[in-house]
Protein backbone atom coordinates (compact mmCIF):
# COMPACT_ATOMS: atom_id res chain seq x y z
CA UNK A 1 0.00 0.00 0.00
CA UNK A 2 1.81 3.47 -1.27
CA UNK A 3 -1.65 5.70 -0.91
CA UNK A 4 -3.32 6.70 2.22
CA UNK A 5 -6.74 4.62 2.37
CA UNK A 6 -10.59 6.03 3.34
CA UNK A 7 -13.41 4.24 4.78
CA UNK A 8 -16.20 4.68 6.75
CA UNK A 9 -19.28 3.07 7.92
CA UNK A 10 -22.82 2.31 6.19
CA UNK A 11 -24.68 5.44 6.47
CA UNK A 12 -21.80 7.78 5.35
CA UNK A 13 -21.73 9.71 8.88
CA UNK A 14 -18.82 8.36 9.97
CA UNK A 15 -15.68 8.58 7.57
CA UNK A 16 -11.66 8.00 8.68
CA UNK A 17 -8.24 7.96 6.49
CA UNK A 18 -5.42 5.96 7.37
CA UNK A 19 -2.03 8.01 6.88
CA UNK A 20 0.07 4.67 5.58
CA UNK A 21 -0.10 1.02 5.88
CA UNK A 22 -1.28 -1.54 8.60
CA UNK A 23 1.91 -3.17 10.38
CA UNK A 24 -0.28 -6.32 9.68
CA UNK A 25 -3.84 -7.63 8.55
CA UNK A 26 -5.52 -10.71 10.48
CA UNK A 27 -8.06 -12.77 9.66
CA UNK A 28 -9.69 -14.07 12.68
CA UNK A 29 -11.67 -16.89 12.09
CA UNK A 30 -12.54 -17.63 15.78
CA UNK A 31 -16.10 -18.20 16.90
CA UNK A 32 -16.55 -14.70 18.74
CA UNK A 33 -15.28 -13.19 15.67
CA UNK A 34 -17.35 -15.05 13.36
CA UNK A 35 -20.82 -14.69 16.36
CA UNK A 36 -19.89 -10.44 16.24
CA UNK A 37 -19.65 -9.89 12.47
CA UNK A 38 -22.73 -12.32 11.60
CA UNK A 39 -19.49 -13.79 8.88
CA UNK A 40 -17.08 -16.76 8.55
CA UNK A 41 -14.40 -14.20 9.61
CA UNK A 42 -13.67 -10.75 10.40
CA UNK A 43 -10.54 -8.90 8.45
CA UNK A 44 -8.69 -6.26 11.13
CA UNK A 45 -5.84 -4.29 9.73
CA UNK A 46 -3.66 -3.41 12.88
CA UNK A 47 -2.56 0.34 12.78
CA UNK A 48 -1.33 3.12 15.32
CA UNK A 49 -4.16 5.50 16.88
CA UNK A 50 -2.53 8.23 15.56
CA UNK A 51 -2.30 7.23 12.26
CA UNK A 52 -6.28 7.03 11.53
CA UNK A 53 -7.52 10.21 11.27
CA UNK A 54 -11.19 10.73 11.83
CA UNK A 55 -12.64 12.97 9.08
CA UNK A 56 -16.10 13.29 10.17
CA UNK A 57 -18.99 11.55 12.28
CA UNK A 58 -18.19 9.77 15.93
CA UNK A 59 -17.50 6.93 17.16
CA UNK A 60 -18.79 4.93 20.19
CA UNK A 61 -16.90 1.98 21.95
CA UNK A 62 -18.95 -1.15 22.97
CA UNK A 63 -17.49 -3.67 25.00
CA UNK A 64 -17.63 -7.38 24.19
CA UNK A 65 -15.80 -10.79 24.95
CA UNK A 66 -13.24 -12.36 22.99
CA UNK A 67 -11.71 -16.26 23.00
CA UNK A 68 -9.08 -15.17 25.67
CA UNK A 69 -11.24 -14.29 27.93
CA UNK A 70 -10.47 -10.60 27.66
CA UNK A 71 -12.77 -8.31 26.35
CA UNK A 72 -12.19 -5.94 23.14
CA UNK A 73 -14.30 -2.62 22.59
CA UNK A 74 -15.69 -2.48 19.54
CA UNK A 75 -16.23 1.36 18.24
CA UNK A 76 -19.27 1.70 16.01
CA UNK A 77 -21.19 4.47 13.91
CA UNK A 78 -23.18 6.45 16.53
CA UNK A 79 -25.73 6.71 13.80
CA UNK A 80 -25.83 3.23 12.03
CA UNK A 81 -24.03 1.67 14.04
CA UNK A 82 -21.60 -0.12 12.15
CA UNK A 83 -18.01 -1.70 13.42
CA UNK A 84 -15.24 0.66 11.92
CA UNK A 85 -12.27 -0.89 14.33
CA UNK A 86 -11.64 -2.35 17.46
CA UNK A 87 -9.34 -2.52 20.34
CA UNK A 88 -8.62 -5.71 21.99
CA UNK A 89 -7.02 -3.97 25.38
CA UNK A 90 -6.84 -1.73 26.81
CA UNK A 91 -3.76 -0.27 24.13
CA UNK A 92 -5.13 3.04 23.52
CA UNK A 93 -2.85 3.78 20.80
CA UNK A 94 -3.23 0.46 18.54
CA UNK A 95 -6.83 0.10 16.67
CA UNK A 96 -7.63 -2.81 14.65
CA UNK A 97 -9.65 -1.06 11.46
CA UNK A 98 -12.43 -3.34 9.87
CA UNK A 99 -11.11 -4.17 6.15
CA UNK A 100 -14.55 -4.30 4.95
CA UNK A 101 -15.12 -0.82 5.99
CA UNK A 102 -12.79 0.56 3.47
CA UNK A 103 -13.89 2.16 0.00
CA UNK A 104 -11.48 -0.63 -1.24
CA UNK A 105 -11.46 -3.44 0.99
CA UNK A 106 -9.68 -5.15 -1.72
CA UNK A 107 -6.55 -2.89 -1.16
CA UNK A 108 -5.66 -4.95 2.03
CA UNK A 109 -5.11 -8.72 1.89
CA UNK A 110 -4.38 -11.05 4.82
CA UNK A 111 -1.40 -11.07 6.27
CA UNK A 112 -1.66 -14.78 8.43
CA UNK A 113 -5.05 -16.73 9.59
CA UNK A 114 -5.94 -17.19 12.77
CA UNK A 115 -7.65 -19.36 15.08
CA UNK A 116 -8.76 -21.58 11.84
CA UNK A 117 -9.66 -24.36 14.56
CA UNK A 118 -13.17 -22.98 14.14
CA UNK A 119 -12.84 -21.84 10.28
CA UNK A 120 -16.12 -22.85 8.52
CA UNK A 121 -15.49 -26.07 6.57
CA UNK A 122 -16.38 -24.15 2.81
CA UNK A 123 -13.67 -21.46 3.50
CA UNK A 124 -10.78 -22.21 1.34
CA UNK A 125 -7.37 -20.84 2.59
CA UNK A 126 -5.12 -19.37 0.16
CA UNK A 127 -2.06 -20.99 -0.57
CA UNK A 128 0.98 -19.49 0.67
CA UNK A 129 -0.64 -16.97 3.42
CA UNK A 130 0.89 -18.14 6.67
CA UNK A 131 -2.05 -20.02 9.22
CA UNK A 132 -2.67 -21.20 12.50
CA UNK A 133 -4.90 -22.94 15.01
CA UNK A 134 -4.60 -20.18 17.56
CA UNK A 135 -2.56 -17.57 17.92
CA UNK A 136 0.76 -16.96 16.71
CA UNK A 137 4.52 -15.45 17.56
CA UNK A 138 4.24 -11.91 16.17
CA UNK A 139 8.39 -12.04 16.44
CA UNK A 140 8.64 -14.68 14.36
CA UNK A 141 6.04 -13.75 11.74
CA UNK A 142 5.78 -9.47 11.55
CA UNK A 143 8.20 -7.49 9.51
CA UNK A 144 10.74 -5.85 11.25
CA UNK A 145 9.41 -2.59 11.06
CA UNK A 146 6.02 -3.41 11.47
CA UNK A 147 7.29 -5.66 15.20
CA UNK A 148 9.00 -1.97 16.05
CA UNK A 149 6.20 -0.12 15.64
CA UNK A 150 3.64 -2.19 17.65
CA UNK A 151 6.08 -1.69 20.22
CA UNK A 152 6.47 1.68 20.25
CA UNK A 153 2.79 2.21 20.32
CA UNK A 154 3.12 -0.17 22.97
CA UNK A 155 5.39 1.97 24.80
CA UNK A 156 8.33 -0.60 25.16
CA UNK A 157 10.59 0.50 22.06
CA UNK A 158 12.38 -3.06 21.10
């Protein structure tokens, strides 16, 4: 991705831009995931706070359970309610943006598969796109700059 991206939610109210790529883009495929969405999956591109900049409309957070055990808040379209991102926290400054929320959801492809334990039986995996029954080792999979800036954000530069 070389171009900043817009999305927004169904009624228009709400629209963001992100100022340059995700560090990474998961497919969840576990049950919560699948129960929230009303999909087989949910696509969440994994960006800094500060990099999504809200252009118009608000936002409101909604808090729900995840797999872990932990909950996430889910920030919707105060008008049509509609999931724009998430954070699966508290990490204030990381925001997992709904894919399917962009003008061009096409412009973001998975980066790994997760939790495919519970992946409907009809969805076929690409070949090639890393996967995994759970979770995964973020080390071992991310880019290098992408693992330095979730840190960062984090607030434990590695």
């Amino acid at each position: 991705m070389t171009e900043e991206l817009e999305g927004g939610c169904t009624c228009g109210a709400l629209r963001y831009r992100l100022a340059g790529a995700p560090m990474f883009v998961h497919c969840c495929h576990c049950r919560k995931c699948q129960c929230q969405t009303g999909s087989a999956f949910v696509l969440n591109a994994l960006i800094e706070t500060d990099r999504i900049a809200l252009l118009s409309g608000e936002a409101t957070a909604t808090r729900v359970p995840t797999g872990s055990g932990r909950s996430q808040e889910i920030y919707r379209c105060v008008s049509c309610k509609t999931a724009v991102w998430s954070d699966y926290g508290p990490r204030p400054n990381l925001r997992f943006v709904r894919v399917g929320t962009l003008d061009d959801p096409a412009a973001l492809q998975p980066d790994v598969h997760i939790f495919i334990r519970s992946k409907l039986p009809w969805v076929i995996l690409p070949e090639g796109v890393p996967r995994f029954e759970a979770f995964y080792d973020t080390r071992a999979l991310w880019p290098a700059e992408s693992y330095e800036r979730r840190a960062i954000a984090l607030g434990n530069e590695t």
